[in-house]
Protein backbone atom coordinates (compact mmCIF):
# COMPACT_ATOMS: atom_id res chain seq x y z
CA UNK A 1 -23.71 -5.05 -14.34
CA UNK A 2 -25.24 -6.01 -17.93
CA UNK A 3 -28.97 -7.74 -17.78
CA UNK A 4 -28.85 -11.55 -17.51
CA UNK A 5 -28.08 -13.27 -20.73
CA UNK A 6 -27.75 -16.77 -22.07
CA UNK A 7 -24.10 -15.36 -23.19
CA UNK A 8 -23.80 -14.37 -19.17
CA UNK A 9 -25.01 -17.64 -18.15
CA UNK A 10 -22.79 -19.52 -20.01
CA UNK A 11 -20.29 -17.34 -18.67
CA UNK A 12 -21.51 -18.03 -15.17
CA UNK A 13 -21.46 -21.92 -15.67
CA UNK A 14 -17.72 -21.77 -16.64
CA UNK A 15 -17.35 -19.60 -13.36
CA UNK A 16 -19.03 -21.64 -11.07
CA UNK A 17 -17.20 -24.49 -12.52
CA UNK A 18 -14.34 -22.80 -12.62
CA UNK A 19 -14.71 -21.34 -8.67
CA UNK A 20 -14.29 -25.27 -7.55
CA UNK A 21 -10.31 -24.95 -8.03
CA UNK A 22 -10.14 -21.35 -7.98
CA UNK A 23 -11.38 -19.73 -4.85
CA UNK A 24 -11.77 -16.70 -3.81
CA UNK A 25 -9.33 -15.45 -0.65
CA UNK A 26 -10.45 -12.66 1.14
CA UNK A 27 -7.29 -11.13 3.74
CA UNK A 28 -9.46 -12.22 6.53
CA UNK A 29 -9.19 -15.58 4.99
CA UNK A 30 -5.24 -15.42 4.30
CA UNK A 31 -4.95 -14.48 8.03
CA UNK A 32 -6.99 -17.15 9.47
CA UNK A 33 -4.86 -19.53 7.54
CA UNK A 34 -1.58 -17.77 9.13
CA UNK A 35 -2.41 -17.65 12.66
CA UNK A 36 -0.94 -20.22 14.92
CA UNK A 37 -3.26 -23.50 15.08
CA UNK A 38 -5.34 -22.23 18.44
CA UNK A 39 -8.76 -20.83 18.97
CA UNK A 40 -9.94 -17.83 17.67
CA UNK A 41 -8.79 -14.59 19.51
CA UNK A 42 -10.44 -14.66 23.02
CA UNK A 43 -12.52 -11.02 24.08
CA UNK A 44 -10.17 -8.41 24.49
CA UNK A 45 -7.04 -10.34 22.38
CA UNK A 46 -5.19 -7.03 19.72
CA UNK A 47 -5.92 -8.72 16.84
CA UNK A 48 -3.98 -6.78 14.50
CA UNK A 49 -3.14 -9.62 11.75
CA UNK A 50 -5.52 -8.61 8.89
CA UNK A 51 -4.62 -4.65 8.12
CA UNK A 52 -8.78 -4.75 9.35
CA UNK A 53 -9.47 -0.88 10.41
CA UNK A 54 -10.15 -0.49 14.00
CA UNK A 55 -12.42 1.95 13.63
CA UNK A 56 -15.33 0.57 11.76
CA UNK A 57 -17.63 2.37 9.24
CA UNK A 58 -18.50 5.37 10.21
CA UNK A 59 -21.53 6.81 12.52
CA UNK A 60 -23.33 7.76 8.88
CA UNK A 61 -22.97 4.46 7.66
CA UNK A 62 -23.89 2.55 10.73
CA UNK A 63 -27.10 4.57 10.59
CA UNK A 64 -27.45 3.90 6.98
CA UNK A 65 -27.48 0.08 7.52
CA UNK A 66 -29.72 0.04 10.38
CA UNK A 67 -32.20 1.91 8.40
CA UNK A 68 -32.35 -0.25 5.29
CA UNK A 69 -32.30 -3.41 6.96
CA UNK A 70 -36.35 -3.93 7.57
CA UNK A 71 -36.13 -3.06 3.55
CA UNK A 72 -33.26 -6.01 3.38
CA UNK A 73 -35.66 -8.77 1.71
CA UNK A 74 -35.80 -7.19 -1.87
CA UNK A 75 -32.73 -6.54 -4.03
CA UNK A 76 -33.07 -2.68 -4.65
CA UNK A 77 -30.38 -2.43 -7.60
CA UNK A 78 -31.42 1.23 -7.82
CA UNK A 79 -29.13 1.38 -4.59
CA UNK A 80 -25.84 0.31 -6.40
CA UNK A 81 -26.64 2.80 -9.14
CA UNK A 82 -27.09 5.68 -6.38
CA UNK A 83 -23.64 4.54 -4.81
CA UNK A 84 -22.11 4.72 -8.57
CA UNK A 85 -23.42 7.90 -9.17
CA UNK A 86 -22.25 9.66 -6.10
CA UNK A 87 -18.76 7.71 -7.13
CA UNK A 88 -18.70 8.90 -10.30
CA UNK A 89 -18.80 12.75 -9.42
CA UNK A 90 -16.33 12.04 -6.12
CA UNK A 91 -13.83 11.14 -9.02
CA UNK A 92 -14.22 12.81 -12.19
CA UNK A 93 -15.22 8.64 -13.58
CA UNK A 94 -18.02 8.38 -16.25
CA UNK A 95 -20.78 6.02 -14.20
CA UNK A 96 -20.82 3.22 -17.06
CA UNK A 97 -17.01 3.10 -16.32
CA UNK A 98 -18.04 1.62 -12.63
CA UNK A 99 -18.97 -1.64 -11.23
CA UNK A 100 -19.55 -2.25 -7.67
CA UNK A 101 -18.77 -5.89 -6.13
CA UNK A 102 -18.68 -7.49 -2.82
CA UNK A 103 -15.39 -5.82 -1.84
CA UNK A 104 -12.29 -5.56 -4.60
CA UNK A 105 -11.21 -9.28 -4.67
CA UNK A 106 -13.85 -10.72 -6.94
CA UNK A 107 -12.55 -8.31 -9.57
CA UNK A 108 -9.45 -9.53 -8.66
CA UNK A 109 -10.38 -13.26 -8.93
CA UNK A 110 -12.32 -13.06 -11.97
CA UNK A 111 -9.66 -10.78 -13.95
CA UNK A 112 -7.05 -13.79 -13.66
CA UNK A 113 -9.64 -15.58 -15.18
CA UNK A 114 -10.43 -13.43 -17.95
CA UNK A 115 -6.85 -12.45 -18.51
CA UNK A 116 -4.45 -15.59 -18.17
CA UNK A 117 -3.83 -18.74 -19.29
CA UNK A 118 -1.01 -21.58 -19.73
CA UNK A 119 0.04 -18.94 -22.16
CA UNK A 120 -1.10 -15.68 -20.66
CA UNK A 121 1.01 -15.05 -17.28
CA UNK A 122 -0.13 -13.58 -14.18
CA UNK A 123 2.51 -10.76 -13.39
CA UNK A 124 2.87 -9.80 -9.86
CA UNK A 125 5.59 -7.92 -6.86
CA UNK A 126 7.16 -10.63 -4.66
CA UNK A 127 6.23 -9.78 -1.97
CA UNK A 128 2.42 -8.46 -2.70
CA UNK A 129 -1.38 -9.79 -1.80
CA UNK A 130 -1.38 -13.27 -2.88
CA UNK A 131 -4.81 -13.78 -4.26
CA UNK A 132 -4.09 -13.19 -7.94
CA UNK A 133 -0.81 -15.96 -7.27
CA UNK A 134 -3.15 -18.50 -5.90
CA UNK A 135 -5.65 -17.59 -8.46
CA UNK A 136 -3.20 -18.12 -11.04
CA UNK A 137 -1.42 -21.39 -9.71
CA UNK A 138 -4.96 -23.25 -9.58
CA UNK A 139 -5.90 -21.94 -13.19
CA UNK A 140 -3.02 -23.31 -13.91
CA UNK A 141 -1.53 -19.90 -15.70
CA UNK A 142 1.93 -19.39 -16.47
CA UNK A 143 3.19 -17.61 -12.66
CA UNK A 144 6.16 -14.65 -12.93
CA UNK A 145 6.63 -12.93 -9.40
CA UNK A 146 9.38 -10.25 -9.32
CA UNK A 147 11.40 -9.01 -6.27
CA UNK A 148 10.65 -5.60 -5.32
CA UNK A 149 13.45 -3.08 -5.93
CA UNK A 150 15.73 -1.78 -3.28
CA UNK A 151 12.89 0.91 -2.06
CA UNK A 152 10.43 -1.54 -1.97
CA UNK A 153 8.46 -0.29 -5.46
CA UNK A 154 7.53 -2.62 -8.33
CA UNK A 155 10.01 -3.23 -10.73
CA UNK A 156 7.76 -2.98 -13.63
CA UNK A 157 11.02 -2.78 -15.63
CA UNK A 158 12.01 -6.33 -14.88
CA UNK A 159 8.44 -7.37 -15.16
CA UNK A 160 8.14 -5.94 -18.17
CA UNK A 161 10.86 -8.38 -19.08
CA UNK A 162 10.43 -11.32 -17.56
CA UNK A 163 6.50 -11.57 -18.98
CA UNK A 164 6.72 -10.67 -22.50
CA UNK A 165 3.56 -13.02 -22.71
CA UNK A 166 2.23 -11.36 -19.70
CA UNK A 167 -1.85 -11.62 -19.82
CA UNK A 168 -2.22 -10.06 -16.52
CA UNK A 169 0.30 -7.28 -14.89
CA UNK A 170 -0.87 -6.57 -11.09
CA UNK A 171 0.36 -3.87 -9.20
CA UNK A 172 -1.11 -2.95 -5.21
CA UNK A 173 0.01 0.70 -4.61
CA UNK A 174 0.41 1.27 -2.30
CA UNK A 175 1.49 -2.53 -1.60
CA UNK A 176 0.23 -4.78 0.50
CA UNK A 177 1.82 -5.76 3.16
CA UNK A 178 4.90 -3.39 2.47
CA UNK A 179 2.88 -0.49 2.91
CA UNK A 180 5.41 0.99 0.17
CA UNK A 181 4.62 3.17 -3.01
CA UNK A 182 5.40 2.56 -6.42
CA UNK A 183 5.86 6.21 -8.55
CA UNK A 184 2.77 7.10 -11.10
CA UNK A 185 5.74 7.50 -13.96
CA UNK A 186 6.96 3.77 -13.28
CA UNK A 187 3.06 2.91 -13.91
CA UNK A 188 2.85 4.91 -16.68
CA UNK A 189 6.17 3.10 -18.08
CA UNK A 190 4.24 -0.07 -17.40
CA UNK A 191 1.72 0.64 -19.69
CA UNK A 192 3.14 2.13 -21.99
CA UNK A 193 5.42 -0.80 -22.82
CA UNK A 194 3.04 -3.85 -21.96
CA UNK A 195 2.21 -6.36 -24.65
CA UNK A 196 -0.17 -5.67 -26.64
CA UNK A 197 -3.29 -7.50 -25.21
CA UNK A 198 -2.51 -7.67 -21.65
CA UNK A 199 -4.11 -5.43 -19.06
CA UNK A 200 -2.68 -3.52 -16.03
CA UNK A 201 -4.45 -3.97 -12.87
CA UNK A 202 -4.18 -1.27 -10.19
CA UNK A 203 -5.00 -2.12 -6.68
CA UNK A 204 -5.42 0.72 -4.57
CA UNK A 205 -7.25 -0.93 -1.63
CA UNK A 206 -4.71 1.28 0.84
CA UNK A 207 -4.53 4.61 -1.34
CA UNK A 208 -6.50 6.84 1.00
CA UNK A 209 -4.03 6.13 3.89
CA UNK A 210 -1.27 8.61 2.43
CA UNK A 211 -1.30 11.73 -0.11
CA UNK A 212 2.17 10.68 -1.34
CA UNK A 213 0.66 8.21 -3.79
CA UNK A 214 -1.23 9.28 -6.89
CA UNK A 215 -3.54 7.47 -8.48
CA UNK A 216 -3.70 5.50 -11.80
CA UNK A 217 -7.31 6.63 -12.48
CA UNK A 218 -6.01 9.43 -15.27
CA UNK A 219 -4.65 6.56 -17.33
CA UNK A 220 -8.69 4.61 -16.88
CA UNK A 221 -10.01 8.32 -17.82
CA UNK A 222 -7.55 7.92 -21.33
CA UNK A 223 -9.07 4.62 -21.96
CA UNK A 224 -5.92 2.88 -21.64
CA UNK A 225 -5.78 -0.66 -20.59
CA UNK A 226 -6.04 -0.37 -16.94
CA UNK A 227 -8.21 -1.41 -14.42
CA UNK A 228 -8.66 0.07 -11.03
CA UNK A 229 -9.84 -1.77 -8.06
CA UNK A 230 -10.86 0.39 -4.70
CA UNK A 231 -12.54 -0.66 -1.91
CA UNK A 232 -14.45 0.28 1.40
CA UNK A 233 -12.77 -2.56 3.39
CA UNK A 234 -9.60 -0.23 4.43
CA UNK A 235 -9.80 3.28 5.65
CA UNK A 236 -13.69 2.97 5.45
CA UNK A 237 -13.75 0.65 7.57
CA UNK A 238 -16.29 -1.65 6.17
CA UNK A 239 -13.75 -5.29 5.53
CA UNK A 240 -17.18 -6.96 7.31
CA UNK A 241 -19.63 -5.47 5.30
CA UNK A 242 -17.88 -5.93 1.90
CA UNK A 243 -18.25 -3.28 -0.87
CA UNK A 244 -15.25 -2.14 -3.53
CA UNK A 245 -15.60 -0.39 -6.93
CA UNK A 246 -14.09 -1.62 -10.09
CA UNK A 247 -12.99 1.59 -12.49
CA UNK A 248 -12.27 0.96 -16.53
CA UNK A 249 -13.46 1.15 -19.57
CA UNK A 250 -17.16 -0.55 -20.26
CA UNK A 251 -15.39 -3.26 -22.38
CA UNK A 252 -12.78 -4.43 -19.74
CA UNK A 253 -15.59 -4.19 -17.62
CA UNK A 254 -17.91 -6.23 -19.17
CA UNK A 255 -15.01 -8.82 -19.76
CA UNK A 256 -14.22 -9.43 -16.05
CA UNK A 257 -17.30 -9.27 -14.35
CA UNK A 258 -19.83 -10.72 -16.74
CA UNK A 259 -18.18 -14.20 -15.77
CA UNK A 260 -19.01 -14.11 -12.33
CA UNK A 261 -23.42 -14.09 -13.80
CA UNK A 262 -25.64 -11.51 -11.28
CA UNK A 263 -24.53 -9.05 -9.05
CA UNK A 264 -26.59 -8.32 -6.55
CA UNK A 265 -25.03 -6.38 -3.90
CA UNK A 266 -25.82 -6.23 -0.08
CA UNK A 267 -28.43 -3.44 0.38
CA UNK A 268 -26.19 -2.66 3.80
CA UNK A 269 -23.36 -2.89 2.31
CA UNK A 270 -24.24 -0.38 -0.52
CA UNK A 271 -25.82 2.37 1.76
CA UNK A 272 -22.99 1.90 4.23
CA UNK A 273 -20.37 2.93 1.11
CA UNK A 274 -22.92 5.77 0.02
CA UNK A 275 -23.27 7.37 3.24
CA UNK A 276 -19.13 6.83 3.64
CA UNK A 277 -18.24 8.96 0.48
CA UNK A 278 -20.29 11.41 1.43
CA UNK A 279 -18.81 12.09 4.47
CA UNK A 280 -16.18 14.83 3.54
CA UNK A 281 -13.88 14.55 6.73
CA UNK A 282 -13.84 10.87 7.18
CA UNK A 283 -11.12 10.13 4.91
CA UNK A 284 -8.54 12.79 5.57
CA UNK A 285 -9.82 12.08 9.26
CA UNK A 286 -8.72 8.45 9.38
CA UNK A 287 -5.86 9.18 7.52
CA UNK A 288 -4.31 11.71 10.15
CA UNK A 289 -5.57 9.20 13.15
CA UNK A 290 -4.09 6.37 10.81
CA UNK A 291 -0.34 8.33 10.13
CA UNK A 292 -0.45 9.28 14.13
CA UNK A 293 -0.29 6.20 15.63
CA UNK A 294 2.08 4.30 12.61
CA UNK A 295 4.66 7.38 13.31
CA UNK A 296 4.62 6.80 17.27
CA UNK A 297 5.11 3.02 16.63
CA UNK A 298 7.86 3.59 14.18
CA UNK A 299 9.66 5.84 17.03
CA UNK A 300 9.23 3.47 19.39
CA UNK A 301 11.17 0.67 16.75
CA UNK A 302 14.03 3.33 16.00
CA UNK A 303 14.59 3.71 19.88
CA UNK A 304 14.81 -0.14 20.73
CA UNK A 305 16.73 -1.15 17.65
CA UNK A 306 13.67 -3.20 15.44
CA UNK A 307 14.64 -2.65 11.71
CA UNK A 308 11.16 -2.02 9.79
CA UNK A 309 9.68 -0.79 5.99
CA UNK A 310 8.71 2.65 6.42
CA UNK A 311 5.20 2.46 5.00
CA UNK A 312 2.47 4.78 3.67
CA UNK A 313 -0.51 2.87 4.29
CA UNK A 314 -2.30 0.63 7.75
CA UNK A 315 0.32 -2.36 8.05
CA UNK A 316 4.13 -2.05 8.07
CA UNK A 317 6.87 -4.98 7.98
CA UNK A 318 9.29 -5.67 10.80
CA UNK A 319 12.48 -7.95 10.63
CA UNK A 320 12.35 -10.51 13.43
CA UNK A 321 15.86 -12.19 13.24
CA UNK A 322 13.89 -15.32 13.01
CA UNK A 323 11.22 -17.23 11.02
CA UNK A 324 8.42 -14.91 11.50
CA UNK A 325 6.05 -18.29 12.78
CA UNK A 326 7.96 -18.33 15.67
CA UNK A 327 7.67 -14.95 16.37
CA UNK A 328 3.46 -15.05 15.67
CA UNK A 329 3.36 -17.84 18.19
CA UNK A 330 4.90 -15.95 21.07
CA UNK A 331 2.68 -13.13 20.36
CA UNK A 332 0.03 -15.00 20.67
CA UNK A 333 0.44 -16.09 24.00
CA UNK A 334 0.36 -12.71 24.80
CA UNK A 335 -2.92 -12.60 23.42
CA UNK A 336 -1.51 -10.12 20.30
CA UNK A 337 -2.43 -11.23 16.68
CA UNK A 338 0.00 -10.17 14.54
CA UNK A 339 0.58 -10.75 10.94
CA UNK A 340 2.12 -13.62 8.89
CA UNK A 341 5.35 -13.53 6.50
CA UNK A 342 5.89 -14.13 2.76
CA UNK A 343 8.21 -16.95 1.74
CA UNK A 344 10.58 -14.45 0.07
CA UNK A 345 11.03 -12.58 3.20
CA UNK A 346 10.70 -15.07 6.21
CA UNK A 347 11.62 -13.36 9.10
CA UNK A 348 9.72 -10.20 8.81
CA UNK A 349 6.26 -10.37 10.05
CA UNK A 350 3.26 -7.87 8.62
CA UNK A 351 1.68 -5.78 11.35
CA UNK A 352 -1.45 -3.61 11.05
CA UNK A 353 -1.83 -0.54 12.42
CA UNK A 354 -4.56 -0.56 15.08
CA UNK A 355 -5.93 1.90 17.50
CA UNK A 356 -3.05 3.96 19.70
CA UNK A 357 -4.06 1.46 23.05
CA UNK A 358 -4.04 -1.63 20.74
CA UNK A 359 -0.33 -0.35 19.56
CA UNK A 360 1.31 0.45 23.01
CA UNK A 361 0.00 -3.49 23.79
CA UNK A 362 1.86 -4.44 20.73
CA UNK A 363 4.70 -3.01 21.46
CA UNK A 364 4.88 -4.39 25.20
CA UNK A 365 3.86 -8.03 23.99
CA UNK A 366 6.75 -7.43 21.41
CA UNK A 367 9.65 -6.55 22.98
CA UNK A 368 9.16 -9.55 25.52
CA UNK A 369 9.01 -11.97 22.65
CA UNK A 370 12.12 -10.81 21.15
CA UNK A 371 13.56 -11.43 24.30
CA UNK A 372 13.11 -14.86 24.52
């Protein structure tokens, strides 16, 4: 992040002031907010409601943590560069085209800001993650959500339409909480048609759960206007310990983050993401484990007659034949967590992916709900 400035605190007063009608949603958050009105999940509950990983960070990073954390009184910046550099040769990036924030949704947050306006809209999938809608709605920026297309992609064609004073174009590939891909050409088309000024946001929180979806980084590495957010929260494991990457250009960069003022990351949190990417087997690893148990689960739906959204990433949407609520609630009383719905799809519910045990639970609490 650039030194503190009187231009960055300025920047950080209209932030804070800003951050009193436009917070910040983590999926945690979003699932909290969704689960029926009853204590938190009891010891021992499946709690598979916020496409959290099961798993955890990995051995490597757990040691990481525990040995920085007598060191955990001092900032240590030098860390986050470390963690940049090592992400910087991973992927081919120039380091001064990374930033690294307390997981991807304050790049998120503050890119709405930067971005829209009254007359700059907020373009978004409908269904997709909501933050960047509620971001937008209490910012008070001109809102156009688009239906996804008969496969479940972005229709960046009818976005491109319907926002030809588009500020902000946001696209989650794959998509959360479809799980569904949207092609690199159709992305490509995006930009390549956009207004003039407005920026293309790529969220590929889920993109190291499948090896069908390729990744918009090529179009940061031409120094168009794109921005790619990543984070550790997903197939890392690390949605506790908070730590995501933001990938473009220095200038878009500098535009979204310098108005959220200092960055100082989490010295755990950094070594925990260093130690992650340098584990060479972890991702394709947790990818296979990941793909192993979805495919058993979407068996088991096919045999007993569930209609679902074949996904690519660690959640997956099943039809319900009834408002999804009332489906959560008898779940719950089975002590299973399971996802909440989008208004535009009502009776299909989001479920994560958890461990193989956590899925046969699922699937027993399930099929006695849809019973009744």
């Amino acid at each position: 992040m650039p030194r503190f400035s009187r231009r960055s605190f300025l920047h950080l007063s209209a932030a804070a002031s800003a951050a009193a009608v436009l917070p910040t949603f983590t999926e945690s958050m979003l699932a909290q907010a969704a689960r029926p009105r009853m204590p938190e999940p009891p010891p021992g509950a499946v709690v598979i409601d916020a496409n959290e990983n099961p798993l955890g960070p990995c051995q490597s990073s757990r040691d990481a943590m525990a040995a920085i954390l007598s060191q955990g009184g001092r900032y240590q910046s030098y860390l986050t560069d470390d963690l940049i550099k090592t992400y910087a040769q991973l992927e081919g990036v120039k380091p001064e085209y990374i930033r690294v924030t307390a997981g991807s949704t304050p790049a998120l947050s503050l890119a709405v800001l930067a971005f829209t306006s009254p007359q700059k809209s907020y373009v978004t999938a409908d269904p997709s993650f909501e933050l960047g809608v509620n971001m937008a709605d209490r910012g008070r920026a001109r809102l156009v959500k688009v239906p996804l297309t008969k496969t479940y992609a972005h229709d960046v064609r009818t976005m491109l339409n319907e926002a030809p004073d588009a500020g902000l174009f946001y696209i989650c590939n794959p998509n959360n909480p479809t799980g569904t891909l949207t092609s690199h050409a159709e992305i490509e088309y995006l930009v390549a048609n956009k207004p003039k000024d407005s920026i293309v946001m790529v969220d590929e929180a889920y993109i190291h759960f499948t090896e069908k979806a390729e990744s918009a980084l090529d179009l940061v590495k031409a120094d168009k206007d794109v921005v790619v957010l990543r984070t550790f929260s997903k197939v890392y494991g690390m949605a506790g310990v908070r730590c995501g990457v933001t990938i473009a250009r220095p200038e878009l960069l500098n535009k979204i983050l310098e108005r959220g003022g200092w960055n100082f990351m989490p010295v755990t949190a950094v070594v925990a993401a260093n130690a992650s990417l340098k584990d060479a087997q972890l991702v394709p690893q947790r990818r296979a484990i990941n793909a192993g148990v979805r495919r058993q689960c979407f068996d088991w739906l096919e045999r007993n007659g569930f209609a679902y959204i074949p996904s690519e990433s660690n959640c997956f949407m099943v039809d319900v034949k009834r408002p999804g609520r009332q489906l959560q609630e008898a779940m719950a009383k089975q002590n299973v967590f399971i996802g909440r719905t989008w208004p535009v799809m009502p009776n299909w519910v989001r479920i994560t992916v958890g461990t193989q045990d956590e899925m046969d639970k699922f699937q027993s609490a399930f099929q006695t709900a849809m019973k009744t």
